[in-house]
C-alpha atoms as a PDB file:
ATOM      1  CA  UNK A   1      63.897  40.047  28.726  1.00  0.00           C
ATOM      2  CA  UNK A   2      61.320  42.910  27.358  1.00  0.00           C
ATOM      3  CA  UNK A   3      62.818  46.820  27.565  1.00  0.00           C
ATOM      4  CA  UNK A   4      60.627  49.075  27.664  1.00  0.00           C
ATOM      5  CA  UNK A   5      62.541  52.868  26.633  1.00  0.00           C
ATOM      6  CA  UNK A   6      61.309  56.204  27.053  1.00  0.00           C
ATOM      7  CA  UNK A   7      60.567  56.008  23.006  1.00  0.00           C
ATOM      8  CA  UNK A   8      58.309  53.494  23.224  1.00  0.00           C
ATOM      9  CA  UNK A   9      56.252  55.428  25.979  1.00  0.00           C
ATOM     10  CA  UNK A  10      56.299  58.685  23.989  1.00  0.00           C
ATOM     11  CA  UNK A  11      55.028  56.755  20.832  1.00  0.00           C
ATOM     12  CA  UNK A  12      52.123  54.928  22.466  1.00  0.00           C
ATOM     13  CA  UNK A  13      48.535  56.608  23.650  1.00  0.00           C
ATOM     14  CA  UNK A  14      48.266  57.546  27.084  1.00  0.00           C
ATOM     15  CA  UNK A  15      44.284  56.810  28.051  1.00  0.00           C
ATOM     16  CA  UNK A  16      42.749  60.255  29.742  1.00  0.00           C
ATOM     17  CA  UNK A  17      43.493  60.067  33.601  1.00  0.00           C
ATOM     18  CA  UNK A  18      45.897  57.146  33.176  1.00  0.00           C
ATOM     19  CA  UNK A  19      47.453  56.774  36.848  1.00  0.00           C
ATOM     20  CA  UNK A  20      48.899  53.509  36.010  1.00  0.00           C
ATOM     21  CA  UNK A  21      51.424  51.694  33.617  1.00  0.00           C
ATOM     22  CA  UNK A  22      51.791  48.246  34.182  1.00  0.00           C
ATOM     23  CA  UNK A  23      54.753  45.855  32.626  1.00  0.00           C
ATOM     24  CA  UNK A  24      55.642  42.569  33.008  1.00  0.00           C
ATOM     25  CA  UNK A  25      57.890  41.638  36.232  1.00  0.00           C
ATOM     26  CA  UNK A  26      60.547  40.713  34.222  1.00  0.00           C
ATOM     27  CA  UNK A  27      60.453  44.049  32.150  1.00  0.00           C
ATOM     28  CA  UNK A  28      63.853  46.086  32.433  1.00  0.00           C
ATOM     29  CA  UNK A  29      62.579  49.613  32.186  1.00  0.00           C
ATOM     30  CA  UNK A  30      65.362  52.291  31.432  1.00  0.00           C
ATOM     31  CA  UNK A  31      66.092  55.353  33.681  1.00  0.00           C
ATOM     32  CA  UNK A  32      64.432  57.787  31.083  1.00  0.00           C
ATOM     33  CA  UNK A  33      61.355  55.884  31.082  1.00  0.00           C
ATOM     34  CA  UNK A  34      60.993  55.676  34.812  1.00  0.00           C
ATOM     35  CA  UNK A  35      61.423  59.845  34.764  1.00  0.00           C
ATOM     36  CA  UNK A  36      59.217  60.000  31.586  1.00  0.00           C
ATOM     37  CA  UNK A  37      56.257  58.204  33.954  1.00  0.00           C
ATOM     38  CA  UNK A  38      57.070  60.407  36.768  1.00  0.00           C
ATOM     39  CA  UNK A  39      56.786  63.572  35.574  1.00  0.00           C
ATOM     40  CA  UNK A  40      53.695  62.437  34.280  1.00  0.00           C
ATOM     41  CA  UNK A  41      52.484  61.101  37.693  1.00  0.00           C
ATOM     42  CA  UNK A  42      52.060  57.793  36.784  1.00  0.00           C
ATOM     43  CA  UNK A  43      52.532  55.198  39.224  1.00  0.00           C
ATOM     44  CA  UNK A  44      55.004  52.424  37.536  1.00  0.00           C
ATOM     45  CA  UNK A  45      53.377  48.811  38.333  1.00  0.00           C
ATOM     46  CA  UNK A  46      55.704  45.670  37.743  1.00  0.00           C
ATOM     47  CA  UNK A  47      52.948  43.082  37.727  1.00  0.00           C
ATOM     48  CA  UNK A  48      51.684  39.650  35.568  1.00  0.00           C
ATOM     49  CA  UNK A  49      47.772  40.232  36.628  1.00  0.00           C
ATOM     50  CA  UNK A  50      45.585  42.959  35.596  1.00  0.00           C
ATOM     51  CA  UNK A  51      45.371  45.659  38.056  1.00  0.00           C
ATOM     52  CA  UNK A  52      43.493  48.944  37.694  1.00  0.00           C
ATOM     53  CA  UNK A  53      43.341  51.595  34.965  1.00  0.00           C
ATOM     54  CA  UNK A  54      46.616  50.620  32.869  1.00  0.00           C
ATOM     55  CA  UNK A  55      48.046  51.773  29.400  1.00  0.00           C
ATOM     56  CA  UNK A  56      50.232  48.980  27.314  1.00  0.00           C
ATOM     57  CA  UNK A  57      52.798  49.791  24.312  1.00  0.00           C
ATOM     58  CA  UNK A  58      51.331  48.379  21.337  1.00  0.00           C
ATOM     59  CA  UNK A  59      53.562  45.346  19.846  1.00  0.00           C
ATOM     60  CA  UNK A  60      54.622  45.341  16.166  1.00  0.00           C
ATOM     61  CA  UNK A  61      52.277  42.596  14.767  1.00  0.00           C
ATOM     62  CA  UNK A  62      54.687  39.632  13.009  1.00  0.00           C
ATOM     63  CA  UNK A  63      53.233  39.896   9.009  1.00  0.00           C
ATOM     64  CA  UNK A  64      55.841  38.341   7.302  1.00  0.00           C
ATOM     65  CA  UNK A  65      57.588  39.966   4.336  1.00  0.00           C
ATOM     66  CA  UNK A  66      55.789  43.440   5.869  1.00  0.00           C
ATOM     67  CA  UNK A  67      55.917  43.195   9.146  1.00  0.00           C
ATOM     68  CA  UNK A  68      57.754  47.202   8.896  1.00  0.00           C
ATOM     69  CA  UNK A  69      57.397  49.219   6.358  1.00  0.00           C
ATOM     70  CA  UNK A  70      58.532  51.677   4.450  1.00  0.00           C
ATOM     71  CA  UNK A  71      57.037  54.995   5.110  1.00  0.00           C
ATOM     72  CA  UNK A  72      57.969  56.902   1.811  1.00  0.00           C
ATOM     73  CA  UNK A  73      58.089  53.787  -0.475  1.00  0.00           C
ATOM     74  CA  UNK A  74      55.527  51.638   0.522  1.00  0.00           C
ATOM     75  CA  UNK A  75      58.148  48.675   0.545  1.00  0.00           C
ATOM     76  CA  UNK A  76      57.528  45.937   3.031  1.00  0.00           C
ATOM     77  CA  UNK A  77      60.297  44.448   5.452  1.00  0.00           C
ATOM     78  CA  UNK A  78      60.236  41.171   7.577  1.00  0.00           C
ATOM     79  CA  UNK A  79      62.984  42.715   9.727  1.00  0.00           C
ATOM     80  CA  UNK A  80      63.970  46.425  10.543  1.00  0.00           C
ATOM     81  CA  UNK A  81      66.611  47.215   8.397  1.00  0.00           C
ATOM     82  CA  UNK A  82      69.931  48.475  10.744  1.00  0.00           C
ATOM     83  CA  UNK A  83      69.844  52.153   8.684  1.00  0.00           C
ATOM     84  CA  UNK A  84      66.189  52.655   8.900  1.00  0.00           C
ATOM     85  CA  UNK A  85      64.347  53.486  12.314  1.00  0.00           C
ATOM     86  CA  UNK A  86      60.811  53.883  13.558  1.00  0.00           C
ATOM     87  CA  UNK A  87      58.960  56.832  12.176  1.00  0.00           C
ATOM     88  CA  UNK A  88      55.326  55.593  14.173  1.00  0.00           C
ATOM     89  CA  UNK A  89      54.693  52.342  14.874  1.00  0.00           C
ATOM     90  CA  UNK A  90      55.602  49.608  12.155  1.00  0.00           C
ATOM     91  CA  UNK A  91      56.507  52.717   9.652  1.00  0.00           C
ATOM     92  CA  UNK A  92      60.466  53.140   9.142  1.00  0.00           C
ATOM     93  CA  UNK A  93      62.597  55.884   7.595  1.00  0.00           C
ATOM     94  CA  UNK A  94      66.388  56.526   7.046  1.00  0.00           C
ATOM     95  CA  UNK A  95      67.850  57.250  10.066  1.00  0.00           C
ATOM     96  CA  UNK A  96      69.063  60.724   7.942  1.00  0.00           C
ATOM     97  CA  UNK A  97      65.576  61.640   7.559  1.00  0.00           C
ATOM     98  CA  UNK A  98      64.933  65.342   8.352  1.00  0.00           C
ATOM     99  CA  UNK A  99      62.421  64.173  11.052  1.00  0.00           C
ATOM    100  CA  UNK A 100      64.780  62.230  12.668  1.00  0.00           C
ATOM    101  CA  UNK A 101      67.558  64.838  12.671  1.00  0.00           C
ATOM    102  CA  UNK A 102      65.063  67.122  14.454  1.00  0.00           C
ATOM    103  CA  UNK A 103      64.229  64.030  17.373  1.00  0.00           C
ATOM    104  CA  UNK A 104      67.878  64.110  17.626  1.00  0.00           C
ATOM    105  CA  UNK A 105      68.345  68.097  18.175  1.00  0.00           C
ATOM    106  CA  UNK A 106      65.556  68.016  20.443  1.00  0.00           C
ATOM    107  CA  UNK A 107      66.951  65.257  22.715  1.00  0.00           C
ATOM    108  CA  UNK A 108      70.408  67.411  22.472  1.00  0.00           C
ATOM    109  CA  UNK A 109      67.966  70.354  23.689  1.00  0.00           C
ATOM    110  CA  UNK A 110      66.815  68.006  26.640  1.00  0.00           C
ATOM    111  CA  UNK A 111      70.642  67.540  27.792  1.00  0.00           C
ATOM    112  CA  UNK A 112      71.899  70.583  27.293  1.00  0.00           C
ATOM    113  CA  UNK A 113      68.567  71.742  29.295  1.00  0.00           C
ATOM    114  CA  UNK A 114      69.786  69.616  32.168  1.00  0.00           C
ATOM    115  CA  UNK A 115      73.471  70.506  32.158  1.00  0.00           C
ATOM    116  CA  UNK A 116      72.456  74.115  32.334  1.00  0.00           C
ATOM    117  CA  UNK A 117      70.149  72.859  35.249  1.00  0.00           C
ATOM    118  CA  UNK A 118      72.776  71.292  37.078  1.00  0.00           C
ATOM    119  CA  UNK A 119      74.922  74.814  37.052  1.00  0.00           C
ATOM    120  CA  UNK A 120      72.181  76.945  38.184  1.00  0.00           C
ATOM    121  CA  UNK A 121      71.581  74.308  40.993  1.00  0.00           C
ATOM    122  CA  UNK A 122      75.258  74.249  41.881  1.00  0.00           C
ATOM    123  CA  UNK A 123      75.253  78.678  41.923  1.00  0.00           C
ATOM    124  CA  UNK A 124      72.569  78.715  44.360  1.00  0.00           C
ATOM    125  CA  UNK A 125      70.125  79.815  41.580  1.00  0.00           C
ATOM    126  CA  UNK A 126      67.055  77.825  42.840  1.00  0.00           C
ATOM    127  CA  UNK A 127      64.557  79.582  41.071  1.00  0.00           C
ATOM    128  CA  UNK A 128      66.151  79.257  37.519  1.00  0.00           C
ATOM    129  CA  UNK A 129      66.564  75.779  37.976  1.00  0.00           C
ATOM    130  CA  UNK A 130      63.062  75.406  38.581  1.00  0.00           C
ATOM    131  CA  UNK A 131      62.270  77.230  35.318  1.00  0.00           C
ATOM    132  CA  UNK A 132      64.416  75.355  33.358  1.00  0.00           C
ATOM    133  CA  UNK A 133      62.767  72.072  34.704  1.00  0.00           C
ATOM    134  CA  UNK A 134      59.893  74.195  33.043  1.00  0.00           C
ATOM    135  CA  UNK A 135      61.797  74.633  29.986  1.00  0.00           C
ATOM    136  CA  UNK A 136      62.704  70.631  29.814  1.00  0.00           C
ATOM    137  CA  UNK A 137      59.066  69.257  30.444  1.00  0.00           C
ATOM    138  CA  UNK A 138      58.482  71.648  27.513  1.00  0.00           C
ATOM    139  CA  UNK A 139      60.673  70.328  24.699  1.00  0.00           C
ATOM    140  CA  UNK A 140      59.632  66.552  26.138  1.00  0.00           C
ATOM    141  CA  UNK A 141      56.286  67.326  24.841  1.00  0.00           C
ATOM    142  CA  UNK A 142      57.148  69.070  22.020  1.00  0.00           C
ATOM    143  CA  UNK A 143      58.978  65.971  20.998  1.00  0.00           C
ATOM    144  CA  UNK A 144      56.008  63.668  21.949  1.00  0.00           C
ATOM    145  CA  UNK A 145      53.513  65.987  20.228  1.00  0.00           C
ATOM    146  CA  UNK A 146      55.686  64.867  17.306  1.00  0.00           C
ATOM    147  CA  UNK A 147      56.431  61.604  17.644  1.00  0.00           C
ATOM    148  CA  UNK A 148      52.605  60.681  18.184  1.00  0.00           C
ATOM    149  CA  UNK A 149      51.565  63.197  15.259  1.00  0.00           C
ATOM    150  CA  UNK A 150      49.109  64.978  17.489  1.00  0.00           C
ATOM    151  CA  UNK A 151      49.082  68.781  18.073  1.00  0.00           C
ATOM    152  CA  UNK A 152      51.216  70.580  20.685  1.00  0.00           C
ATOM    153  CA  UNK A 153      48.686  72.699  22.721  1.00  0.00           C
ATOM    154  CA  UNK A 154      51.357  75.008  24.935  1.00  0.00           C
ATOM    155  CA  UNK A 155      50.585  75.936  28.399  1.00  0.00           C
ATOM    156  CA  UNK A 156      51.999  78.733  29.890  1.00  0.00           C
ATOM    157  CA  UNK A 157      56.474  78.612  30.472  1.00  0.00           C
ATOM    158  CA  UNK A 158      58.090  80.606  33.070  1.00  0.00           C
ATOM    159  CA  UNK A 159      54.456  82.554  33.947  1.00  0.00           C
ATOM    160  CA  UNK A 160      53.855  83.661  30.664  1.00  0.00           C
ATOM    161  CA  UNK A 161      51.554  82.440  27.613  1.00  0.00           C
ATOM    162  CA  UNK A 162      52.883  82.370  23.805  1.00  0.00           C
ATOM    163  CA  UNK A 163      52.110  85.887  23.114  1.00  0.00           C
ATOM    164  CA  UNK A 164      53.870  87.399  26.394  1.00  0.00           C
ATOM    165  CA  UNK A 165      56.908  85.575  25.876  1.00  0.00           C
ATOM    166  CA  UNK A 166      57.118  86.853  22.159  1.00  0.00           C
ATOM    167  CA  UNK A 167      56.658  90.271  23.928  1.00  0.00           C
ATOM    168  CA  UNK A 168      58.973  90.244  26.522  1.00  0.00           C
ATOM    169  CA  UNK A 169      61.582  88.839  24.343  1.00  0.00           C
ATOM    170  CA  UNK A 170      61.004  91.467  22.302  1.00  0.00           C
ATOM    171  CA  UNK A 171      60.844  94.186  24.740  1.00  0.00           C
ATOM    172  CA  UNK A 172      63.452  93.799  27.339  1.00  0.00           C
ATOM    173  CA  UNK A 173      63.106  97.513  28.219  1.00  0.00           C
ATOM    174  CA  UNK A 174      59.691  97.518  28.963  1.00  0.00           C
ATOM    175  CA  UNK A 175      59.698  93.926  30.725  1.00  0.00           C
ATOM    176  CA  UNK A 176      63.122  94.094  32.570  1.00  0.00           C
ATOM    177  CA  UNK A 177      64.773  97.359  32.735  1.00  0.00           C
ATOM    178  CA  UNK A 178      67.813  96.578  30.945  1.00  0.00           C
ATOM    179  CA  UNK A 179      68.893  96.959  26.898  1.00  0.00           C
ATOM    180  CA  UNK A 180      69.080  93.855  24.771  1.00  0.00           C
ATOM    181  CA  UNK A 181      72.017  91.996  26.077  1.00  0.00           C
ATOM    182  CA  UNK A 182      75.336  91.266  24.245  1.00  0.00           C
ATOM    183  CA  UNK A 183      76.779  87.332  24.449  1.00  0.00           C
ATOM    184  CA  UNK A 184      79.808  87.467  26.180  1.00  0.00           C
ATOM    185  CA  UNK A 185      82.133  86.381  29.087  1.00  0.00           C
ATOM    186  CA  UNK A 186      80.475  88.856  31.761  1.00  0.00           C
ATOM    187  CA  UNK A 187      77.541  86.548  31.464  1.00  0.00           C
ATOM    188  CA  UNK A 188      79.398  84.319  33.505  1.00  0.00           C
ATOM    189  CA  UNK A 189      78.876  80.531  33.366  1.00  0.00           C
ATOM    190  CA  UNK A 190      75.256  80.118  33.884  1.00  0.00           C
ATOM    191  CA  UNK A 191      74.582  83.210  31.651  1.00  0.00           C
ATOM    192  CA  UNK A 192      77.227  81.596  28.860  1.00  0.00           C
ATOM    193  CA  UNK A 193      74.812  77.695  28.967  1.00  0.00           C
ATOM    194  CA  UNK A 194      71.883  79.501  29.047  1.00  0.00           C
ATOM    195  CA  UNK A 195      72.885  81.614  25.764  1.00  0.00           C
ATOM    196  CA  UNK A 196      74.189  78.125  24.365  1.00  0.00           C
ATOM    197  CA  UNK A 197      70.529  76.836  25.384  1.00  0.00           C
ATOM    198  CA  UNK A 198      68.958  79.698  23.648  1.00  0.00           C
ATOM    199  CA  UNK A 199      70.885  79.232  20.202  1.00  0.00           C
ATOM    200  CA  UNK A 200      70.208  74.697  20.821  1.00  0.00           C
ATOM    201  CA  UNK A 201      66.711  75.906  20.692  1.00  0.00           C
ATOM    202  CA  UNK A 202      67.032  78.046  17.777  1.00  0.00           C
ATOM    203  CA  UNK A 203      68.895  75.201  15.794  1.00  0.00           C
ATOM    204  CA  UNK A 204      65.890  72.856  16.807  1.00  0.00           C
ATOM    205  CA  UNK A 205      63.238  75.350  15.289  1.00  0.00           C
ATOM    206  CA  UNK A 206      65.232  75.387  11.560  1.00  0.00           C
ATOM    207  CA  UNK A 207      65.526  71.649  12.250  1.00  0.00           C
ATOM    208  CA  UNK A 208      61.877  71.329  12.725  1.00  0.00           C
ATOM    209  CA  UNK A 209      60.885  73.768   9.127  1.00  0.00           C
ATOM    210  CA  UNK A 210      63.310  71.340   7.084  1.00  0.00           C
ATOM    211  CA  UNK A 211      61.844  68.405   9.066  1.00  0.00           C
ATOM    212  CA  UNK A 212      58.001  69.707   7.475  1.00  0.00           C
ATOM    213  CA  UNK A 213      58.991  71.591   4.640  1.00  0.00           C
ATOM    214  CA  UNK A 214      58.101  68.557   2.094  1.00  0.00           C
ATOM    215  CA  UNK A 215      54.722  67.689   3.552  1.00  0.00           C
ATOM    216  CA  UNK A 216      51.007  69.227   3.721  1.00  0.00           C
ATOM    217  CA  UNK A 217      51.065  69.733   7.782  1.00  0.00           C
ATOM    218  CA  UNK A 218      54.085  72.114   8.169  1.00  0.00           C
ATOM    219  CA  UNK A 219      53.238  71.655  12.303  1.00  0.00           C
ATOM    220  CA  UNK A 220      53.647  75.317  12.859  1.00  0.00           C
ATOM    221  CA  UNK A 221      52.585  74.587  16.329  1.00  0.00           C
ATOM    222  CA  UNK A 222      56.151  72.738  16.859  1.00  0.00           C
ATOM    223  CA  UNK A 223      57.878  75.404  14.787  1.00  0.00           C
ATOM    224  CA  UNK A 224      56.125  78.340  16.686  1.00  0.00           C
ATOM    225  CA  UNK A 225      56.652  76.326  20.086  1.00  0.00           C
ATOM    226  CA  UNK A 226      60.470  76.554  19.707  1.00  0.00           C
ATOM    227  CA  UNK A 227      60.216  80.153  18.715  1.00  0.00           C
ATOM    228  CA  UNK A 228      58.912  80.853  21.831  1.00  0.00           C
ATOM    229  CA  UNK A 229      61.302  78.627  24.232  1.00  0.00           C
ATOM    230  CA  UNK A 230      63.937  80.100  22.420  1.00  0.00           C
ATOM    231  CA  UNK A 231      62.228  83.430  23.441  1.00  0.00           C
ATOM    232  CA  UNK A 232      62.163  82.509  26.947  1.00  0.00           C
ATOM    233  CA  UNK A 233      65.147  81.079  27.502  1.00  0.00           C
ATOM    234  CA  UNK A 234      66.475  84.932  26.108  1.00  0.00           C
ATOM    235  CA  UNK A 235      64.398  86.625  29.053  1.00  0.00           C
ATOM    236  CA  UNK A 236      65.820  84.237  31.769  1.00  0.00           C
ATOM    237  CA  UNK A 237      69.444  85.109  30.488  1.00  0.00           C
ATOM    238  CA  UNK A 238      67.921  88.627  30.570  1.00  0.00           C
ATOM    239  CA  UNK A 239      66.242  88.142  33.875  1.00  0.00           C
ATOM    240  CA  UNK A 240      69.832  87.051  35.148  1.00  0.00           C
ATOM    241  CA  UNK A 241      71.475  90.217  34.087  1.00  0.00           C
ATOM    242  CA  UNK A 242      68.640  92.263  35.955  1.00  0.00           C
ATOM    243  CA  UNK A 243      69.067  90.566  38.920  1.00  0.00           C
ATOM    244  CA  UNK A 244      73.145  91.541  38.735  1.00  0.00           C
ATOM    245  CA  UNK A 245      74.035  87.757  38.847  1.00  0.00           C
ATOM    246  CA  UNK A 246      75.409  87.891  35.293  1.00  0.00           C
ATOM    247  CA  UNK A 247      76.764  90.618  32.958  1.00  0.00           C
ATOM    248  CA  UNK A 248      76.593  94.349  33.303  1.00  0.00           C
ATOM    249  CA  UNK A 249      73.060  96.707  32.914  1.00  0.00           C
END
């Protein structure tokens, strides 16, 4: 039986105005990639015969002695070697490489996103659970942007573009009507995850400068992209404090 994961979707290239991905019927296709396709709008089709405009994973071609291969050595493999994982396609790297430890704080990022959804679901807090659905389709693409090695162009996040995040975060006054806030108990529970969230995000943007500090692209658009989440997620914690559902003005 093929699986097709979540990974292999976010490493392959999505055609322009893909609406379908067709697999084999016998295909088991994991939970994550099922919601990776839907949030993307495309229609899932279990099929053996060609049907309409599809995308495919690309299989690693069989080559023998270098069928993977190492990406910072050169050295060939005829099998993937159990501490070495997929960089890009057939190219492998220690599983302790930096750029692996950052995939790995960015998928933290994505659950703790989604535990701090769940709470604000469960206090009534509609709206920020919304936003941080926002927040999660964000770091998804951050994550693809670097798993595919193409740039991360940023849309706007919780109504605002890069530079009026940045601003607001910086500028609570101004934006909010409140002072800088203080971490602490009054937050309250949402408050306290979304303060974790903020400092997850934080982590991931050091994560990604050690992750690119060896080669020519630093990808300051990933680096700069995780400043900024970690900017908004401040100004929803803030946003909760104006509102009087968390902490004190």
């Amino acid at each position: 039986m093929k699986i097709l994961t979540e990974a292999d979707l976010r490493s392959a290239i999505l055609p322009q105005g893909c609406r379908e991905y067709k697999v084999a019927s016998d295909t088991y296709v994991t939970p994550l990639a099922k919601e990776y396709l839907e949030h993307r709008r495309i229609k899932l089709v279990l099929s053996d015969a060609p049907s309409g405009e599809t995308m495919a994973v690309t299989p690693i071609e069989n080559k023998g002695a270098r069928t993977y291969i190492d990406a910072v050595s050169g050295k060939g493999y005829a099998a993937k070697p159990e501490n070495m994982t997929h960089l890009r396609g057939n190219l492998l790297v220690s599983k302790t490489s930096p750029r692996i430890a950052l995939r790995g704080r960015l998928d933290s990022l994505e659950a703790d996103i989604i535990c701090t959804q769940v709470a604000a679901e469960e206090a009534g807090m509609a709206e920020l659970a919304a936003q941080l659905q926002e927040a999660l389709s964000y770091t998804r693409d951050i994550l693809a942007a670097e798993v595919r090695g193409s740039k991360f162009v940023p849309g706007k996040l919780f109504g605002m573009d890069q530079a009026q995040l940045r601003y607001a975060s910086q500028h609570v006054y101004e934006s909010l009507g409140i002072n800088h806030i203080v971490p602490s108990a009054k937050l309250g529970e949402v408050g306290a995850l979304l303060n974790r969230l903020r400092t997850r995000t934080r982590e991931c943007e050091l994560a990604a400068v050690r992750a690119f500090d060896g080669e020519s692209d630093k990808r300051t658009d990933i680096v700069q992209a995780l400043n900024r989440l970690s900017s908004g997620i401040y100004i929803l914690t803030c946003r909760l404090v104006a509102q009087g559902r968390g902490g004190t003005r």
